[in-house]
N, C-alpha and C. Protein backbone atom coordinates (compact mmCIF):
# COMPACT_ATOMS: atom_id res chain seq x y z
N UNK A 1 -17.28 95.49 13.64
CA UNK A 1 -16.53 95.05 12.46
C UNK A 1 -15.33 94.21 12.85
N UNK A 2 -14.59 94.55 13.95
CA UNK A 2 -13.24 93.71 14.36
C UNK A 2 -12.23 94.27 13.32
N UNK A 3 -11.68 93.46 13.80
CA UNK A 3 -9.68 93.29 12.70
C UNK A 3 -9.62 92.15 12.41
N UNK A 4 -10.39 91.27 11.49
CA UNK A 4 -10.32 89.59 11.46
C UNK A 4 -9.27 89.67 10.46
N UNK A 5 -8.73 90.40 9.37
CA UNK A 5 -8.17 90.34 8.31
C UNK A 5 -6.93 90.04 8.41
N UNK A 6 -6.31 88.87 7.98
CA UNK A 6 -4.46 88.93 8.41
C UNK A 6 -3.62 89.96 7.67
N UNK A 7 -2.94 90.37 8.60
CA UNK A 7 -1.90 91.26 7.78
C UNK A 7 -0.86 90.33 6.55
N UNK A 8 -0.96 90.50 5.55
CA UNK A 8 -0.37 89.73 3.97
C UNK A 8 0.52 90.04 4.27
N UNK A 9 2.04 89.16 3.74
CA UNK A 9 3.00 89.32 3.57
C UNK A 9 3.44 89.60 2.05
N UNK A 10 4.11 91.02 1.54
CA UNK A 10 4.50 91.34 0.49
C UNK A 10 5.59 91.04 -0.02
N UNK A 11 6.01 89.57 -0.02
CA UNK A 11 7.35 89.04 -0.33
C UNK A 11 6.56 87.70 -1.76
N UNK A 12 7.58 87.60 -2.55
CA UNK A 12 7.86 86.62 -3.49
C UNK A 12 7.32 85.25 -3.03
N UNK A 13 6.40 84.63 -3.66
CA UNK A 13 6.22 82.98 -2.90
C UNK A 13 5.70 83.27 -1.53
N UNK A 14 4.45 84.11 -1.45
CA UNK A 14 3.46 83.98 -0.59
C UNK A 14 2.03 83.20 -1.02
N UNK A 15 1.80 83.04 -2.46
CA UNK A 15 0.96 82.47 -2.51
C UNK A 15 1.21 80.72 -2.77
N UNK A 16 2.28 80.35 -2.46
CA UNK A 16 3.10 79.02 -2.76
C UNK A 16 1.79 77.87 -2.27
N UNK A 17 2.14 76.78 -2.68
CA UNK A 17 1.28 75.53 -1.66
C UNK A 17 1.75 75.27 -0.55
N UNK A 18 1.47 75.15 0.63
CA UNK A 18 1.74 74.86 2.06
C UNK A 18 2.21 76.01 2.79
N UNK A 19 1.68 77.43 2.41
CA UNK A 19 1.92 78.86 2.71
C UNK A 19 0.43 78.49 3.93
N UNK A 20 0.44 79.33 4.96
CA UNK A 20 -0.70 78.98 5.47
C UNK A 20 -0.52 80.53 6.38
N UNK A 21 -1.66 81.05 6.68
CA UNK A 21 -1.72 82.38 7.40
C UNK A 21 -2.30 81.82 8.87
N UNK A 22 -1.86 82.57 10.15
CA UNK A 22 -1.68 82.16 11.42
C UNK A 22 -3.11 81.58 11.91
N UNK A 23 -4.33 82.46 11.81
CA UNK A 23 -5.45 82.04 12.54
C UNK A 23 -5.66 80.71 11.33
N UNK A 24 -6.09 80.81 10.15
CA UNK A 24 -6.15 79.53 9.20
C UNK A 24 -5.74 78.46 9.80
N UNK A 25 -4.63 78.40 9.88
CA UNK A 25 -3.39 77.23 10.57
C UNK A 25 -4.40 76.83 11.74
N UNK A 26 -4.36 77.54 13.15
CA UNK A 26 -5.12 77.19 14.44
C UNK A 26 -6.32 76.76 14.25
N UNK A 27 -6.89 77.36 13.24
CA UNK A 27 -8.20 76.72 13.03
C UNK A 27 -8.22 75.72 12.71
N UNK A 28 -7.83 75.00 11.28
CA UNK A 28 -7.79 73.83 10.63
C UNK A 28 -7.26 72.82 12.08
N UNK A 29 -6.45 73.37 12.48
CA UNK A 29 -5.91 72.46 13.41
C UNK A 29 -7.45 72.51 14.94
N UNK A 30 -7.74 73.34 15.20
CA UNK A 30 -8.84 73.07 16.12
C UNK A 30 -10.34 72.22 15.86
N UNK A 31 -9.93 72.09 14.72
CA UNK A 31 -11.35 71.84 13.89
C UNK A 31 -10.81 69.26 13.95
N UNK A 32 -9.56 69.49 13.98
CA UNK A 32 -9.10 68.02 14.03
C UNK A 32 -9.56 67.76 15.55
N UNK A 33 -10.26 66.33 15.36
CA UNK A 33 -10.41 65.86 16.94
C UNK A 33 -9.01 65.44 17.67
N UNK A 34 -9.12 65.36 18.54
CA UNK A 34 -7.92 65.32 19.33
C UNK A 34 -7.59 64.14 19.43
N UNK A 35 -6.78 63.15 18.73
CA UNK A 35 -7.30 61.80 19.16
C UNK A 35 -5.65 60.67 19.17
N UNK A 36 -4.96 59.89 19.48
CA UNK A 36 -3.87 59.68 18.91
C UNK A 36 -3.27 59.58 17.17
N UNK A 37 -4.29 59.04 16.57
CA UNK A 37 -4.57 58.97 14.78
C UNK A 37 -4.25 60.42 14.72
N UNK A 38 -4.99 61.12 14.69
CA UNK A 38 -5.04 62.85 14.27
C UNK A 38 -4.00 63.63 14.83
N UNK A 39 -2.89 62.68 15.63
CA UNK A 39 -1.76 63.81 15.83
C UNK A 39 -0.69 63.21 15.24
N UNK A 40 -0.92 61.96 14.69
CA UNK A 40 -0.16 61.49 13.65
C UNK A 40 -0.32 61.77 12.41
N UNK A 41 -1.56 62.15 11.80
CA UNK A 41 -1.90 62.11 10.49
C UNK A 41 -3.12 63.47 10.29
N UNK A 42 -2.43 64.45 10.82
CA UNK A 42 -3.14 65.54 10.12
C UNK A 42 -4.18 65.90 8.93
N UNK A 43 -5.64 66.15 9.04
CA UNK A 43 -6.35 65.59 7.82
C UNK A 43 -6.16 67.46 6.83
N UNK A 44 -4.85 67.86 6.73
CA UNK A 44 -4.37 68.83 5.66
C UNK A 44 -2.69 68.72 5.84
N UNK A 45 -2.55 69.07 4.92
CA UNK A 45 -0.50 69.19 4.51
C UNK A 45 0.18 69.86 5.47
N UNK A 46 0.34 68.92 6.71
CA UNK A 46 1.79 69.73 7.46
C UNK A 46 3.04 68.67 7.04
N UNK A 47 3.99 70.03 6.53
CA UNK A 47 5.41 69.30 6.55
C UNK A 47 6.31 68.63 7.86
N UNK A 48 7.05 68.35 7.23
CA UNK A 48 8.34 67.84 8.36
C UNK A 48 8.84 69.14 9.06
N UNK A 49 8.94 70.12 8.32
CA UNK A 49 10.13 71.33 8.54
C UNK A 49 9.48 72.80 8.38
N UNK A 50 8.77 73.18 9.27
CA UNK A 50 7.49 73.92 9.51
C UNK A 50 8.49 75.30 10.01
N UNK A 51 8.25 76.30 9.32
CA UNK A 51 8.57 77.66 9.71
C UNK A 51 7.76 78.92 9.84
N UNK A 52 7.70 79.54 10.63
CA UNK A 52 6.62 80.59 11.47
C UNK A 52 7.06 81.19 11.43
N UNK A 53 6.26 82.44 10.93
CA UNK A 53 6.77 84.23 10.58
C UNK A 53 5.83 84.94 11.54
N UNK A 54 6.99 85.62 12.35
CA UNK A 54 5.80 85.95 13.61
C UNK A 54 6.76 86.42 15.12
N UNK A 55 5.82 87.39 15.64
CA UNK A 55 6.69 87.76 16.90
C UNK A 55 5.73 87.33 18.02
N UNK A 56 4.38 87.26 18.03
CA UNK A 56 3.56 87.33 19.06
C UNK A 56 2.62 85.87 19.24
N UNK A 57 1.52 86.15 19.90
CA UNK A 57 1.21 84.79 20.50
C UNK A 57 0.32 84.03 19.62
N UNK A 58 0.15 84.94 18.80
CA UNK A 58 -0.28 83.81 17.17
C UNK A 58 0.86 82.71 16.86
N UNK A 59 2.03 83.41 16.64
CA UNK A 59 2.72 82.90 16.12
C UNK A 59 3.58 81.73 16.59
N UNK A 60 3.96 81.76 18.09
CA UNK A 60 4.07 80.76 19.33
C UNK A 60 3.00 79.76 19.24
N UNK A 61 1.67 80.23 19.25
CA UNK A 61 0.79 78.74 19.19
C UNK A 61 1.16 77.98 18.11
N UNK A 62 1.25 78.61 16.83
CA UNK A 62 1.54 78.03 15.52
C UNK A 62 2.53 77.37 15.76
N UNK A 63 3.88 78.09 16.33
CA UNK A 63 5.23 76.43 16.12
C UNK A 63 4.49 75.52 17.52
N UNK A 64 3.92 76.03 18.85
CA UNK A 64 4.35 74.90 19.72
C UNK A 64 2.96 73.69 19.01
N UNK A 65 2.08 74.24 18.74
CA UNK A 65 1.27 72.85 18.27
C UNK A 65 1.95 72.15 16.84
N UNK A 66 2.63 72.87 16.29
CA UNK A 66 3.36 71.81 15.19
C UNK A 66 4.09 71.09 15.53
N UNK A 67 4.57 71.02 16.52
CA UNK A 67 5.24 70.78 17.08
C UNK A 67 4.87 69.51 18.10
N UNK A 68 3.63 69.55 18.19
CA UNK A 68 2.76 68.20 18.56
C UNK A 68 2.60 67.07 17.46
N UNK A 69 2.35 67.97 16.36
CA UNK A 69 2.60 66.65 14.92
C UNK A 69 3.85 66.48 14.92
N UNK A 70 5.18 66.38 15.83
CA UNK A 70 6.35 65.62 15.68
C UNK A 70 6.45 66.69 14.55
N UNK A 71 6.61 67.68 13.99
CA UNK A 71 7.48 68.34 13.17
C UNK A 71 8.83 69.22 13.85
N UNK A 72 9.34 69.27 12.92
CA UNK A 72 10.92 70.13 13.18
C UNK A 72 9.82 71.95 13.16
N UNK A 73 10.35 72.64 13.53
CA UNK A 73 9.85 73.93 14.08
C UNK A 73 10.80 75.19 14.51
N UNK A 74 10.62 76.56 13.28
CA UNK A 74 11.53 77.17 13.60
C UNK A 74 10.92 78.47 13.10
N UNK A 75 10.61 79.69 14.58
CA UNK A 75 10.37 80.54 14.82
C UNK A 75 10.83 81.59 13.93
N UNK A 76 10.71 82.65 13.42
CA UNK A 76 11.15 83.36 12.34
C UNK A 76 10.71 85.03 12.71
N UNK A 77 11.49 86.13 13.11
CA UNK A 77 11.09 87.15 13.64
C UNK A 77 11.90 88.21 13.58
N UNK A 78 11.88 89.53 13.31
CA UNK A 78 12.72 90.75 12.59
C UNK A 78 12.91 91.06 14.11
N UNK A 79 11.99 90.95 15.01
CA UNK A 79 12.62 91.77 16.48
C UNK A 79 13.53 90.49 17.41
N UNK A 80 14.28 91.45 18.65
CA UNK A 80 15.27 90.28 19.08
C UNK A 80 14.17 89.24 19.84
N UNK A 81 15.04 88.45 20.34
CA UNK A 81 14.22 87.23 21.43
C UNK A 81 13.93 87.94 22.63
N UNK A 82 14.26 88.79 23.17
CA UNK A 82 13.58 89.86 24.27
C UNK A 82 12.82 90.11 23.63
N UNK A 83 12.58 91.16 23.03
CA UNK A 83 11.31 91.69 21.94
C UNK A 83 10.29 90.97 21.51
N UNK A 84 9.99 89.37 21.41
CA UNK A 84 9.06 88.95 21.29
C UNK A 84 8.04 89.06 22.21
N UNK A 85 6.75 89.22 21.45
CA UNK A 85 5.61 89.95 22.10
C UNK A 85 4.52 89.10 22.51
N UNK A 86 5.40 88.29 23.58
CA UNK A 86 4.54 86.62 24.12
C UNK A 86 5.29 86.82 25.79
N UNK A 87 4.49 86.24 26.59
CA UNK A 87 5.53 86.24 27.88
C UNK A 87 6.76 85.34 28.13
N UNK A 88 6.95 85.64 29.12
CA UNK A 88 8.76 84.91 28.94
C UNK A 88 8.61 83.57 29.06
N UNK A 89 8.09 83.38 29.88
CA UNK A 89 7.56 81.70 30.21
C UNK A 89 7.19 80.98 29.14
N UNK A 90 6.24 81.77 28.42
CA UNK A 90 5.66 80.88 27.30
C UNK A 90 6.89 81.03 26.29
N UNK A 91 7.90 81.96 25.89
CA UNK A 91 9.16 81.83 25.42
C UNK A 91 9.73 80.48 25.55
N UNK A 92 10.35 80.44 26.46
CA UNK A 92 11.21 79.52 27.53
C UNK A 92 10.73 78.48 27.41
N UNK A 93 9.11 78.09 27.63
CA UNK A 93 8.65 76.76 26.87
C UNK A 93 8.59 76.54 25.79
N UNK A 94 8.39 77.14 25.01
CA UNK A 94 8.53 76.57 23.74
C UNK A 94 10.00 76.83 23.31
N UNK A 95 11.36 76.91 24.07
CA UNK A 95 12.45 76.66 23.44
C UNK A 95 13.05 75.68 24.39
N UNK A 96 12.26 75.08 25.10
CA UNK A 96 12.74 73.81 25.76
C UNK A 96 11.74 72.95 25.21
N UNK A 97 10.44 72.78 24.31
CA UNK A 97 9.87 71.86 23.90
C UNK A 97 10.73 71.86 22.56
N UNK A 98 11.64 72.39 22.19
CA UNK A 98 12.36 72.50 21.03
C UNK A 98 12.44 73.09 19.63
N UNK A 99 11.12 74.35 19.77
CA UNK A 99 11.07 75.63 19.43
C UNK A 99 12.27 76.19 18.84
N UNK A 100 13.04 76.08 17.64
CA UNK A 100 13.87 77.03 17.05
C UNK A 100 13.74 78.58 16.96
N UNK A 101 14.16 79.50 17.82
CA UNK A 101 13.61 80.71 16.99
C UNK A 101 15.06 81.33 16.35
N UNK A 102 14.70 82.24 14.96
CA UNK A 102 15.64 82.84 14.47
C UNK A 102 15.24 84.27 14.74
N UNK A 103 15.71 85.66 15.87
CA UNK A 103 15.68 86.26 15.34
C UNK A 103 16.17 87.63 15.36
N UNK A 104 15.84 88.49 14.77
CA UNK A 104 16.71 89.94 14.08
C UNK A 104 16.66 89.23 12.56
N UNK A 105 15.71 88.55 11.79
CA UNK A 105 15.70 88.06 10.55
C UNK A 105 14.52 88.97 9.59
N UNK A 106 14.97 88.71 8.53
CA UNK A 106 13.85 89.50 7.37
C UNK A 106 13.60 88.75 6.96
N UNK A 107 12.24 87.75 6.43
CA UNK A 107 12.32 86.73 5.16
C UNK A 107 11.83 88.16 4.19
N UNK A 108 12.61 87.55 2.67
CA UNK A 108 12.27 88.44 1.93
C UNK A 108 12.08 87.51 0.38
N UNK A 109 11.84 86.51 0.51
CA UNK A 109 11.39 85.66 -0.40
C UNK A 109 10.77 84.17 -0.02
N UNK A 110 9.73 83.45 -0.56
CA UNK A 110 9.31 81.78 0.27
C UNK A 110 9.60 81.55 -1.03
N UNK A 111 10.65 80.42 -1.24
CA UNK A 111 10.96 79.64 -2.74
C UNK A 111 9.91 78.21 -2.57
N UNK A 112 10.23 78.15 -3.99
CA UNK A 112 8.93 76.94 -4.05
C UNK A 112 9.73 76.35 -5.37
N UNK A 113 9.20 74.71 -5.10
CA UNK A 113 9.66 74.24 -6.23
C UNK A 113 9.06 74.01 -7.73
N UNK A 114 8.93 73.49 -8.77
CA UNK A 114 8.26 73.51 -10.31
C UNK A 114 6.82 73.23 -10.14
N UNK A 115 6.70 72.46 -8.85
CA UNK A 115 5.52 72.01 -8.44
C UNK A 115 4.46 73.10 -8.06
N UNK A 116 5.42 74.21 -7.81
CA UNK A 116 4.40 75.39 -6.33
C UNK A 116 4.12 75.08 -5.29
N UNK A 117 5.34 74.22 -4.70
CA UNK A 117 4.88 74.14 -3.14
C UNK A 117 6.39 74.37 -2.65
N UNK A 118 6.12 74.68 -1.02
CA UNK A 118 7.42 75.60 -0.45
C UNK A 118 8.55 74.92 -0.53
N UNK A 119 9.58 75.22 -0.74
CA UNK A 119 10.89 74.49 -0.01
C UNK A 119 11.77 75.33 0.73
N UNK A 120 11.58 76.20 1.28
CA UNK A 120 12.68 76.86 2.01
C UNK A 120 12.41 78.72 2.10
N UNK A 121 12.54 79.44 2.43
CA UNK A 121 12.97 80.80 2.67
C UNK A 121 13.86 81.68 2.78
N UNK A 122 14.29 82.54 1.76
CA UNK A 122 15.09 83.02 1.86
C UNK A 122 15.09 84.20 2.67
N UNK A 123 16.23 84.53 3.84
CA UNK A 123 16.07 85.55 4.75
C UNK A 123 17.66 86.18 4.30
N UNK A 124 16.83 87.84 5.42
CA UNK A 124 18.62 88.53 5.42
C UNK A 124 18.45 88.82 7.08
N UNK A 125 19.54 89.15 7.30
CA UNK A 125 19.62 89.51 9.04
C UNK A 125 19.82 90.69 8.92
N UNK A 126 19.46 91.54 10.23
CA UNK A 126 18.98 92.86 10.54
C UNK A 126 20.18 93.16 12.08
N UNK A 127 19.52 94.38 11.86
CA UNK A 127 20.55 94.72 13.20
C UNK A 127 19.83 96.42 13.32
N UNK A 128 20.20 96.87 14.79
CA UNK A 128 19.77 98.35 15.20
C UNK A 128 20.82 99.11 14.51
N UNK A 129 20.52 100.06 14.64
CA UNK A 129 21.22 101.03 13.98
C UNK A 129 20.78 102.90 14.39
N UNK A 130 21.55 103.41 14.77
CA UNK A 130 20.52 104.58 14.93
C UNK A 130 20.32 105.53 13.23
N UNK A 131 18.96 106.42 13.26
CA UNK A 131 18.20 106.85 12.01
C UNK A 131 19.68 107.31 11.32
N UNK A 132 20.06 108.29 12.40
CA UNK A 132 20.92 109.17 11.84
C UNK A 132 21.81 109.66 13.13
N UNK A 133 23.04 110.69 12.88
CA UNK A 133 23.72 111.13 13.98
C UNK A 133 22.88 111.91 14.68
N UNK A 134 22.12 112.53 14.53
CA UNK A 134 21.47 113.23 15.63
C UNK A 134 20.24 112.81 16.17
N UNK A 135 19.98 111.86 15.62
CA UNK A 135 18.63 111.54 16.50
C UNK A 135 19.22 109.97 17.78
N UNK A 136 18.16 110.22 18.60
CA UNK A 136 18.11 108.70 19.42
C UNK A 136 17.82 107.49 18.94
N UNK A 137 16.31 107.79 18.13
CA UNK A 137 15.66 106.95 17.37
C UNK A 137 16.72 105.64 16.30
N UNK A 138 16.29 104.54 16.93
CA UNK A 138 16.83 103.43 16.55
C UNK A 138 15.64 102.80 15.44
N UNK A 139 16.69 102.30 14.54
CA UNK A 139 16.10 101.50 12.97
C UNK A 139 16.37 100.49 12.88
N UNK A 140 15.62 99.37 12.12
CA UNK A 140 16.15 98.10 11.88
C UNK A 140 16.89 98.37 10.45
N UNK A 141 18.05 98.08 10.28
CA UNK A 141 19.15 97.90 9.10
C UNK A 141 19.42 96.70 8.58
N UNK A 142 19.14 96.07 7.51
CA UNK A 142 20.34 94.77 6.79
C UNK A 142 21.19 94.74 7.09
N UNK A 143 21.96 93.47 7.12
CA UNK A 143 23.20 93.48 7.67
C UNK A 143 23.52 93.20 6.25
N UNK A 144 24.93 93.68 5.32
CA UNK A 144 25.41 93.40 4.28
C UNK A 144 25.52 91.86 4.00
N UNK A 145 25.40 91.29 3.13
CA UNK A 145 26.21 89.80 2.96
C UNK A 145 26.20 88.49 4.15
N UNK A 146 24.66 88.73 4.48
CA UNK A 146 24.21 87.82 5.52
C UNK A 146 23.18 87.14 5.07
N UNK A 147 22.41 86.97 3.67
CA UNK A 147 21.35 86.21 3.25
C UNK A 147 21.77 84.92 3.36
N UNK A 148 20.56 84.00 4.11
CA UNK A 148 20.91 82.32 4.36
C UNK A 148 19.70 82.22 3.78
N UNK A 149 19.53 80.82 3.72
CA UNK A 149 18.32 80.26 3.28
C UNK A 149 17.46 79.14 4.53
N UNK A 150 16.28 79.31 4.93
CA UNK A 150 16.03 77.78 5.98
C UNK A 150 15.06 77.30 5.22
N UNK A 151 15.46 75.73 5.30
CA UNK A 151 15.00 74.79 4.69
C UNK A 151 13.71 74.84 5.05
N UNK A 152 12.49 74.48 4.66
CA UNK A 152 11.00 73.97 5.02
C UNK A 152 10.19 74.13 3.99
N UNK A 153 9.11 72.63 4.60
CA UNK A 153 8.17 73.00 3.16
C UNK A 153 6.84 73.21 3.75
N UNK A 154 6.69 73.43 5.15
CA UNK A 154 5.58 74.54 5.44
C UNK A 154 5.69 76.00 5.83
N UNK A 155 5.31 77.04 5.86
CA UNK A 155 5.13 78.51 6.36
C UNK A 155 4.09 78.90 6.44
N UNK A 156 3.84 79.27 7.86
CA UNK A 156 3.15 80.07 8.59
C UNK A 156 3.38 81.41 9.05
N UNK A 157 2.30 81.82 8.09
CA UNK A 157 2.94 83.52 8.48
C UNK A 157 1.58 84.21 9.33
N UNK A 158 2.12 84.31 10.64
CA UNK A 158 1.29 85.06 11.55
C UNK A 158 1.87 86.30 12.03
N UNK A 159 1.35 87.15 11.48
CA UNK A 159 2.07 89.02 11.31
C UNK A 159 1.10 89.65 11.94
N UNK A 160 -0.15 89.02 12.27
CA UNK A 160 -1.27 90.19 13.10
C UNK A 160 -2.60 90.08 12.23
N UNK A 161 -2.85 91.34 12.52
CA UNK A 161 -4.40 91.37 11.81
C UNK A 161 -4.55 92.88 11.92
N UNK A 162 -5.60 92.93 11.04
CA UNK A 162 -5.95 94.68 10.32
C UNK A 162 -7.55 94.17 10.23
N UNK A 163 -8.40 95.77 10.81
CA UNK A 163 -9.81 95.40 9.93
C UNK A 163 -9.71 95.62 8.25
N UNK A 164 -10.87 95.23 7.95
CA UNK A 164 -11.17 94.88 6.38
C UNK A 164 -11.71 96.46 6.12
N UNK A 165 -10.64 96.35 4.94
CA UNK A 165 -11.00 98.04 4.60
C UNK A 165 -12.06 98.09 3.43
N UNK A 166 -13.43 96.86 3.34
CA UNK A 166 -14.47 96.90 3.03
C UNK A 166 -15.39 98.17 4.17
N UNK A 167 -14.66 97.90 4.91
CA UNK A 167 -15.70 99.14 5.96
C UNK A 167 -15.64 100.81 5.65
N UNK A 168 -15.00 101.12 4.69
CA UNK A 168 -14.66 102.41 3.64
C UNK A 168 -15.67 102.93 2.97
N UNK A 169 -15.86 101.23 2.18
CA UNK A 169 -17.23 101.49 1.26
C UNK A 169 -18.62 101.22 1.93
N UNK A 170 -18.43 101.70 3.38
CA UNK A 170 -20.12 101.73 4.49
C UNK A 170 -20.84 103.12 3.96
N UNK A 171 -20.01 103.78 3.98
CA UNK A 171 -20.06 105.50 3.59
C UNK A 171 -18.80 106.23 3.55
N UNK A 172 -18.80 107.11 2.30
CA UNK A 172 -17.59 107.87 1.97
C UNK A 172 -17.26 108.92 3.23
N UNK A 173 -18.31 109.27 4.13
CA UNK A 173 -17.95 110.15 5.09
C UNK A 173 -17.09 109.25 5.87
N UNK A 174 -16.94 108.54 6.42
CA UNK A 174 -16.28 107.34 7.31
C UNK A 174 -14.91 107.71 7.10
N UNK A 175 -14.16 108.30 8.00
CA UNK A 175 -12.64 108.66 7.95
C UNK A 175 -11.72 107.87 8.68
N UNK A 176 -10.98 106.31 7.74
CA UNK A 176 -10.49 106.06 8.43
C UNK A 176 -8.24 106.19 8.38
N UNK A 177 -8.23 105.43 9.55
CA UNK A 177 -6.29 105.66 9.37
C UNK A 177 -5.62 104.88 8.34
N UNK A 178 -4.58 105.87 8.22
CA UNK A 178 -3.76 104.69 7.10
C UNK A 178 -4.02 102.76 7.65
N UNK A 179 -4.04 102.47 8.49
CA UNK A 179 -3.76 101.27 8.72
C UNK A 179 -5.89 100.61 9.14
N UNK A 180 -6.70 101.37 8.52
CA UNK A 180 -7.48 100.80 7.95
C UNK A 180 -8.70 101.25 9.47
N UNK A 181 -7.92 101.46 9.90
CA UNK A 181 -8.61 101.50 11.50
C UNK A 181 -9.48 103.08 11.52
N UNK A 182 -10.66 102.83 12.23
CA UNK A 182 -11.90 103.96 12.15
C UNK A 182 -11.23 105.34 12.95
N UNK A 183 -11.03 106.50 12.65
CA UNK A 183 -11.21 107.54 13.34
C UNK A 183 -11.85 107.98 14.16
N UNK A 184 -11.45 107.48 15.15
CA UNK A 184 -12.32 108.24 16.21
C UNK A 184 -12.04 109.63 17.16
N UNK A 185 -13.02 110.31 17.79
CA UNK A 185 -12.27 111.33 18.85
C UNK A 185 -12.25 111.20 20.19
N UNK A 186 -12.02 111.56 21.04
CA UNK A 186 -11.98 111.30 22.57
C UNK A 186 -12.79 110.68 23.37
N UNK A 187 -14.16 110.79 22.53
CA UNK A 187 -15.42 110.16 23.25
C UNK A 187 -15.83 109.44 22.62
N UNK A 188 -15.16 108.81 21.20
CA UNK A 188 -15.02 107.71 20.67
C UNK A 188 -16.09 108.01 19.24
N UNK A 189 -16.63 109.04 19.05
CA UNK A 189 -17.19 109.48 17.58
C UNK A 189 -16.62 109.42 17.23
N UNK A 190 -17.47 108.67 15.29
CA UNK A 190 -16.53 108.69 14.51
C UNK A 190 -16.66 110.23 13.47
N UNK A 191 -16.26 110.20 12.34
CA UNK A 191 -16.44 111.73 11.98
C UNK A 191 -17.99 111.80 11.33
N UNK A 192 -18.57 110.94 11.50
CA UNK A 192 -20.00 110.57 10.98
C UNK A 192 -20.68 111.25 12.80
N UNK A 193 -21.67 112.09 12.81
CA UNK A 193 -22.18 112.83 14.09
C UNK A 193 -23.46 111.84 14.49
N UNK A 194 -22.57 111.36 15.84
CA UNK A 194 -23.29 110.47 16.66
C UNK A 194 -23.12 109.06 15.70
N UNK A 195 -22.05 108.64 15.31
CA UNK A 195 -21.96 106.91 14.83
C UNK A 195 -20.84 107.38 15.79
N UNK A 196 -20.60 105.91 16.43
CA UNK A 196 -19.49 105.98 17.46
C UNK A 196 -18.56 104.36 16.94
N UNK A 197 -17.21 104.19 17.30
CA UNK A 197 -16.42 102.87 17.16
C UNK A 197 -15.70 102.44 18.87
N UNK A 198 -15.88 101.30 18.10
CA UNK A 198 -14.54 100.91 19.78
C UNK A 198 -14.06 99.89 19.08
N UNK A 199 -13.64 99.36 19.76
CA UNK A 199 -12.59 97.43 19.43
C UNK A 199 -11.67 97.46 19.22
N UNK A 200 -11.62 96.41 18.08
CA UNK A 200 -10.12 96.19 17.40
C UNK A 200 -10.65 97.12 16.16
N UNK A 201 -11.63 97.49 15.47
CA UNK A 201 -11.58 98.12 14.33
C UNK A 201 -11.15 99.89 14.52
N UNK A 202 -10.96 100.18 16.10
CA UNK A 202 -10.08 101.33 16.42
C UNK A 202 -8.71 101.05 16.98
N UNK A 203 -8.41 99.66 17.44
CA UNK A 203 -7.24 99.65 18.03
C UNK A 203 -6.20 98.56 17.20
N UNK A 204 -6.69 98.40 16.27
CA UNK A 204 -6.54 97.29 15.66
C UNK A 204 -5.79 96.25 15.83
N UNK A 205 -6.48 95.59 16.39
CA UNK A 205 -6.80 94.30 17.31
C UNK A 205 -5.78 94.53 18.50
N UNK A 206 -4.72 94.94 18.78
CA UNK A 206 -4.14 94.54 19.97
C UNK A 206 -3.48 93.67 20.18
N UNK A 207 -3.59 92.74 21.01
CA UNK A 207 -3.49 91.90 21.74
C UNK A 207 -4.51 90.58 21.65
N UNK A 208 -5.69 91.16 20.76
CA UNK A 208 -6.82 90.37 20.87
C UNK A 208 -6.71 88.96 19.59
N UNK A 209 -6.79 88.11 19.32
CA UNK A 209 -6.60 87.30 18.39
C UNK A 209 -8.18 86.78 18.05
């Protein structure tokens, strides 16, 4: 079954025009021949001012190839710039190919104009915080009176992937986790005797894109 499904973003002005989800984006773009014309003239709507919602290596491919169509490009991510979940190198290049990243950010709205297409995002900034006085356990918190807005009229939101919780309705015995992923036990049965899972539809996806 896999995890092909993108994880949705539950914010205001996700279904806007020039909203685009991470693998979509790479695709449309893999599907263009490579040619000098086609890195000038994209045959679908990339803006000037292209913004990526994303910590990992979905989301890095997404700004550094926009970033080949001569667009402006700016990384967008709730964990710090250590915390991004790409290696350092590939970091480091794409903020010397000129890679903006913002982050410790929340977007919590994509505005759009009368038209329905993007113009900008509204974010708040975050910060650690511990749960409470007695625990260790660290939280991401709002920071009070820090909402900005970044300009752009494309977004790419690459947040991961989940399997399709069409795999529910295979059979009602099929027990799977909150996050959509098959139950399995140690030897990899599922609660169905002798159906077994592996992949991303138990690990959901990983690392795997």
């Amino acid at each position: 079954m896999g995890a092909g499904v993108p994880k949705f973003m539950d914010i205001p002005g996700a279904n806007l025009g020039g909203v685009y989800y991470g693998e979509e984006f790479l695709m449309r773009i893999n599907l263009i021949k490579s040619n000098l014309f086609s890195q000038t003239n994209p045959n679908f709507f990339i803006g000037n001012r292209v913004a990526v919602i994303g910590a990992g290596n979905s989301a890095i491919d997404c700004a550094r190839v926009s970033l080949r169509f001569g667009r402006e490009v700016m990384l967008i991510s709730r964990r710090s710039e250590e915390q991004l979940l790409i290696r350092p190198d590939e970091r480091k290049q794409a903020k010397q190919e000129g890679v903006k990243l913002e982050t410790l950010v929340k977007p919590v709205e994509i505005l759009g104009n009368t038209e329905g297409f993007v113009t900008g995002i509204k974010c708040i900034r975050v910060d650690y915080a511990r749960e409470n006085d007695a625990s260790d356990d660290w939280v991401l918190e709002e920071v009070p009176d820090s909402e900005f807005t970044v300009d752009a009229d494309t977004v790419v939101i690459a947040t991961g992937h989940q399997p399709n919780f069409v795999v529910s309705k295979l059979s009602p015995d099929l027990k799977l986790n909150d996050d959509h992923t098959i139950q399995v036990d140690e030897a990899g049965m599922t609660s169905i005797k002798n159906i077994f899972a592996c992949g991303n539809v138990v690990t959901n996806a990983g690392p795997v894109v």
